[in-house]
N, C-alpha and C. Protein backbone atom coordinates (compact mmCIF):
# COMPACT_ATOMS: atom_id res chain seq x y z
N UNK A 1 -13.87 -1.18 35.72
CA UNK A 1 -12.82 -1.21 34.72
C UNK A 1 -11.46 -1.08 35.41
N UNK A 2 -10.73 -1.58 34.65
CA UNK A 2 -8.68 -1.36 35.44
C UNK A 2 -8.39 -0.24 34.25
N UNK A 3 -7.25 -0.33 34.60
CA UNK A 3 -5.67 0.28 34.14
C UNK A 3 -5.31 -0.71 33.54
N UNK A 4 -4.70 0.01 31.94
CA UNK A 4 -3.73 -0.86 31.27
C UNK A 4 -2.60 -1.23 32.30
N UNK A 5 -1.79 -2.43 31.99
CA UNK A 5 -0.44 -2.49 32.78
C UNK A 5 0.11 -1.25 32.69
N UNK A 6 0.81 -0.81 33.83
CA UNK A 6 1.83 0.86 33.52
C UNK A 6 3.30 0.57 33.33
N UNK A 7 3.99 1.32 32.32
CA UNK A 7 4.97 1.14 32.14
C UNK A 7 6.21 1.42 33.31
N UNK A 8 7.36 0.52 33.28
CA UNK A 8 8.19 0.36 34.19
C UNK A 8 8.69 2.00 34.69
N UNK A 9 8.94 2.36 32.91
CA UNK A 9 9.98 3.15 32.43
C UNK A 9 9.71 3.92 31.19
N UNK A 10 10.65 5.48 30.81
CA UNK A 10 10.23 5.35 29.98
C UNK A 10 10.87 4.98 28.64
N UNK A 11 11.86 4.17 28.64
CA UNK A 11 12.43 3.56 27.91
C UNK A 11 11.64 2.18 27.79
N UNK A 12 10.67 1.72 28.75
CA UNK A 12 9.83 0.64 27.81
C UNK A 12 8.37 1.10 27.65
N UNK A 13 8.15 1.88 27.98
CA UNK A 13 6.83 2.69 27.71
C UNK A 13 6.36 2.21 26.07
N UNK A 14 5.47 2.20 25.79
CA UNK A 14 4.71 1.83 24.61
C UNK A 14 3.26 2.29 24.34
N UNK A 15 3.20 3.11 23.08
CA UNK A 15 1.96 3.61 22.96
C UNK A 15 0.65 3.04 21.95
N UNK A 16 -0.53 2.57 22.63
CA UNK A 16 -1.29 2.14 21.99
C UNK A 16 -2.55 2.84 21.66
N UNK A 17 -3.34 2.80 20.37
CA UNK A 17 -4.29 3.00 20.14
C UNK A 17 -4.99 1.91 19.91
N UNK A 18 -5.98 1.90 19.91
CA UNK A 18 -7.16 1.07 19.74
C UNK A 18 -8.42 1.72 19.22
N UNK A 19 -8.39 1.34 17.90
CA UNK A 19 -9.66 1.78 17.29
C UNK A 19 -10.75 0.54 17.42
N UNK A 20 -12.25 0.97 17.68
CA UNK A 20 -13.37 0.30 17.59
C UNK A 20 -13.97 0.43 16.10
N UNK A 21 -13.69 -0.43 15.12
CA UNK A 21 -14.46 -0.45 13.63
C UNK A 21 -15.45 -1.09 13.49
N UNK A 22 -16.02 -1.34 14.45
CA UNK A 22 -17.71 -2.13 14.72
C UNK A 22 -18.88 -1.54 15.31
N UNK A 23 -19.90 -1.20 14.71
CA UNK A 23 -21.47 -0.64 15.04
C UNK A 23 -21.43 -0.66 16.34
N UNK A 24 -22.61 -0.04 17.16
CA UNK A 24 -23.01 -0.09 18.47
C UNK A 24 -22.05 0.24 19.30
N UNK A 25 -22.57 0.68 20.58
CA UNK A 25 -21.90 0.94 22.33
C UNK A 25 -21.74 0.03 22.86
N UNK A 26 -21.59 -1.07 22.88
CA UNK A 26 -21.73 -1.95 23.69
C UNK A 26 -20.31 -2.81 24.10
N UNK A 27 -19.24 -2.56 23.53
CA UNK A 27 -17.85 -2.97 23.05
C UNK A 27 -17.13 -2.93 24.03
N UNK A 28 -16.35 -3.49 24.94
CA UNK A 28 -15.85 -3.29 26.05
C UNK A 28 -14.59 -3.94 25.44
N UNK A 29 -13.20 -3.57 25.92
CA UNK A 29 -11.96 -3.86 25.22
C UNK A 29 -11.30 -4.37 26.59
N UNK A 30 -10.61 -5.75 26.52
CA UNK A 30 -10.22 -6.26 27.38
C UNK A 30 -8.40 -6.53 27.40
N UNK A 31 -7.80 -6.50 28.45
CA UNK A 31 -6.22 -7.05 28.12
C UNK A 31 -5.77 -8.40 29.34
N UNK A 32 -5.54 -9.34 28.66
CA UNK A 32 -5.72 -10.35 29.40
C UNK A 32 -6.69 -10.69 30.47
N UNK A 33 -7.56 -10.90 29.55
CA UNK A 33 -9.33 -10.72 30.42
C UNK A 33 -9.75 -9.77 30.94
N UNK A 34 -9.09 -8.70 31.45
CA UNK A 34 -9.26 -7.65 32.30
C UNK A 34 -10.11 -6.69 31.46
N UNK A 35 -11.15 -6.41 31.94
CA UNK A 35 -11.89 -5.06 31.81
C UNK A 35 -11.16 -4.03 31.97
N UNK A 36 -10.31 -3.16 30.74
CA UNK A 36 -9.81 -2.01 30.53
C UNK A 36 -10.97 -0.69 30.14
N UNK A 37 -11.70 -0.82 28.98
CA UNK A 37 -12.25 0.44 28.53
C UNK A 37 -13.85 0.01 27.53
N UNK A 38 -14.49 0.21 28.13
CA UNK A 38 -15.63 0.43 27.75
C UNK A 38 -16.43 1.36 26.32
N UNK A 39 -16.45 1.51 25.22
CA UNK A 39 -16.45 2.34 23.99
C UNK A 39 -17.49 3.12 24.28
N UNK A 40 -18.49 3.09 24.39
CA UNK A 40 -20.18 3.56 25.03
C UNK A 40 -19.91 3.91 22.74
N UNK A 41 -20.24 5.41 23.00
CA UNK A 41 -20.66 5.94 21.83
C UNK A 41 -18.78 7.02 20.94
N UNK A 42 -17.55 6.52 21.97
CA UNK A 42 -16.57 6.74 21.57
C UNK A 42 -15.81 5.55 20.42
N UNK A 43 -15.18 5.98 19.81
CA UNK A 43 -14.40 4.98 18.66
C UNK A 43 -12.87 4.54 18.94
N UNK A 44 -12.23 5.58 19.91
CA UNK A 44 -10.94 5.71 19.59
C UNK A 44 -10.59 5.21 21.44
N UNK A 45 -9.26 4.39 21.78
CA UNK A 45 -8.83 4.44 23.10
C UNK A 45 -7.58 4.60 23.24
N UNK A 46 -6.79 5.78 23.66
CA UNK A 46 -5.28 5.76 23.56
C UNK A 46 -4.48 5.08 24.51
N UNK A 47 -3.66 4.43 25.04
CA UNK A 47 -2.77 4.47 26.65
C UNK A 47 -1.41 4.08 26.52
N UNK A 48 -0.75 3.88 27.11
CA UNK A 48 1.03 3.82 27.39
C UNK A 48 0.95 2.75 28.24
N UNK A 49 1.53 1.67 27.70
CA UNK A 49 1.99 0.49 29.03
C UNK A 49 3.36 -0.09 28.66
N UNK A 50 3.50 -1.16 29.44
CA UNK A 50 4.75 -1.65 29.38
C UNK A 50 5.06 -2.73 28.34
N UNK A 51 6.21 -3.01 27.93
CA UNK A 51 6.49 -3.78 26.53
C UNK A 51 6.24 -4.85 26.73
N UNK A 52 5.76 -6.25 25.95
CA UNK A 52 5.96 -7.58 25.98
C UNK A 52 4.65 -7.87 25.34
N UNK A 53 3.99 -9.25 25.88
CA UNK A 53 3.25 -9.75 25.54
C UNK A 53 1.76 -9.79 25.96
N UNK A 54 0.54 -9.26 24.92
CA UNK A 54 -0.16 -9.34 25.91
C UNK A 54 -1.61 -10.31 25.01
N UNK A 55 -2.53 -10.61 25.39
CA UNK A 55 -3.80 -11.07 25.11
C UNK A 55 -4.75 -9.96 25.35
N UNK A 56 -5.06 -9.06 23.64
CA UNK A 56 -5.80 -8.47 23.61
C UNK A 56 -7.12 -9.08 23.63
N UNK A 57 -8.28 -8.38 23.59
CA UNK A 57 -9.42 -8.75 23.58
C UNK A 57 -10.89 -7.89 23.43
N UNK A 58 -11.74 -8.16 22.95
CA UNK A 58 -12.68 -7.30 22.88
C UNK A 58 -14.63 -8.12 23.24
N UNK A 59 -15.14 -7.70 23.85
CA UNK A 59 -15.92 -8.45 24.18
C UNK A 59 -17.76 -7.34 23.62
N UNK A 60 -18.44 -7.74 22.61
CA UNK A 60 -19.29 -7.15 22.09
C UNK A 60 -20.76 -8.15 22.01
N UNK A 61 -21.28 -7.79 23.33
CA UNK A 61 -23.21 -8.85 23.44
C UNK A 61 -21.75 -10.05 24.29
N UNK A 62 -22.83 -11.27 23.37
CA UNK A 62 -21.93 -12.62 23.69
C UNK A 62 -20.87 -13.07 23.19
N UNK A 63 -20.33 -12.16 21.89
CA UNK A 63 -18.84 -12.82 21.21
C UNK A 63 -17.84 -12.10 22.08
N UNK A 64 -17.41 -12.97 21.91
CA UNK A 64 -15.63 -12.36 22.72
C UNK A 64 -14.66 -13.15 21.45
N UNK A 65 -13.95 -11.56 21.62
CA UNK A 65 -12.59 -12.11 20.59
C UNK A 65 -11.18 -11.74 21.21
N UNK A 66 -10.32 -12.50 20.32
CA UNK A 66 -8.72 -12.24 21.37
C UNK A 66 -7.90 -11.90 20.15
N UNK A 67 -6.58 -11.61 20.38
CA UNK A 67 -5.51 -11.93 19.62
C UNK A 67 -4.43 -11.76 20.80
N UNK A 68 -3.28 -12.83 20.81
CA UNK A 68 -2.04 -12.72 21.11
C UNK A 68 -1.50 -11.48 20.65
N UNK A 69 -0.47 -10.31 21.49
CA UNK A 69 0.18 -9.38 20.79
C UNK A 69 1.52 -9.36 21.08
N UNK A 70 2.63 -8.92 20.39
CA UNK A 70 3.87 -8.55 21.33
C UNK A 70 4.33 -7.34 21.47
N UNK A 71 4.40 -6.47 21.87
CA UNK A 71 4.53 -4.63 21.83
C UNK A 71 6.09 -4.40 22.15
N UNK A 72 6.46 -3.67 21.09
CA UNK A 72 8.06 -3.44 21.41
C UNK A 72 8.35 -2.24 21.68
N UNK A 73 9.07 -1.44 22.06
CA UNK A 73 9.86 -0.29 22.83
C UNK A 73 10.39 0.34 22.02
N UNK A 74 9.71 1.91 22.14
CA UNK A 74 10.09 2.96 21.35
C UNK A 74 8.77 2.88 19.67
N UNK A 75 7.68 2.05 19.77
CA UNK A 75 7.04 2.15 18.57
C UNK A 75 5.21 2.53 18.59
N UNK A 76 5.12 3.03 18.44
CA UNK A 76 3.77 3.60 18.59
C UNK A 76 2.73 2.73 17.70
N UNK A 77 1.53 2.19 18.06
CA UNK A 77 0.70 0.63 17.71
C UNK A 77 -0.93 1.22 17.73
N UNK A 78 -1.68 0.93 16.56
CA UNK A 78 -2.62 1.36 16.20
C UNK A 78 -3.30 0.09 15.57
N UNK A 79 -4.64 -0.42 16.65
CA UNK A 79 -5.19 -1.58 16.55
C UNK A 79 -6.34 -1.45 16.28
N UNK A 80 -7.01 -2.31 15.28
CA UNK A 80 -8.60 -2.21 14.93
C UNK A 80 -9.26 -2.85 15.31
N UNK A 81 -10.26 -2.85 16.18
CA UNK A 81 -11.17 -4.08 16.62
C UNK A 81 -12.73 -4.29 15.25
N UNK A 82 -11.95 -5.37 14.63
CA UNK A 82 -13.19 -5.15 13.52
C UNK A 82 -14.33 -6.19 13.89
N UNK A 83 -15.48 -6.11 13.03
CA UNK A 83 -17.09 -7.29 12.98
C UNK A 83 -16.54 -8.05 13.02
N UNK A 84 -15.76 -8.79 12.30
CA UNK A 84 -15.46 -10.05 11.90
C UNK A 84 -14.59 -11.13 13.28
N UNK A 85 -14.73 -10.55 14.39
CA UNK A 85 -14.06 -10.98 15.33
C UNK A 85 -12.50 -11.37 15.35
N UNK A 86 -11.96 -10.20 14.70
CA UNK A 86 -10.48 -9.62 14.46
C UNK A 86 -9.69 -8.53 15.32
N UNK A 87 -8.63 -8.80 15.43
CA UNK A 87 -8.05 -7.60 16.42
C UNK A 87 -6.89 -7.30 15.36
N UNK A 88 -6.85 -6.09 14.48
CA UNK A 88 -5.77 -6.46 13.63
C UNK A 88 -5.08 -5.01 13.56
N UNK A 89 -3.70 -4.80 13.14
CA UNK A 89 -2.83 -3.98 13.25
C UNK A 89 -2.58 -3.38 12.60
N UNK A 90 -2.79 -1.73 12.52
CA UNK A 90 -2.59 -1.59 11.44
C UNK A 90 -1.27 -0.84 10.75
């Protein structure tokens, strides 16, 4: 697994959650393809990275899902990875 990108600064620092709203351990949460965090039998993933654009992702068995994101500075971001092969904001 990596590291989210790390923030420059902390004026672009940005805080994310990532909730898992889908059955099973098996859920591995990706940011621009990259193997970030693994769920096993946890729901919740917090971290701080840097602002802009990124290609979330979540990869569960053989589906893999994405969404484009843009993260702005100074706002705290709470994401759901749902069944339906959704990454949505809430």
């Amino acid at each position: 697994m990596h590291e989210p990108p790390p923030a420059t600064s902390p004026e672009s620092a940005v805080t994310v959650r990532i909730h898992k709203a889908i059955a099973g351990d098996d859920v591995t949460f990706t940011i621009n393809d990259r193997k970030i965090y693994g769920f096993g039998n946890t729901s919740d993933y917090e971290f701080t990275t840097e602002t802009g654009s990124y290609m979330f992702g979540y990869k569960k068995g053989y589906q893999k899902c994405y969404a484009e994101v843009t993260l702005d500075a100074g706002i705290s971001y709470v994401f759901n990875l749902q069944p339906d092969c959704t990454i949505e904001m809430q």
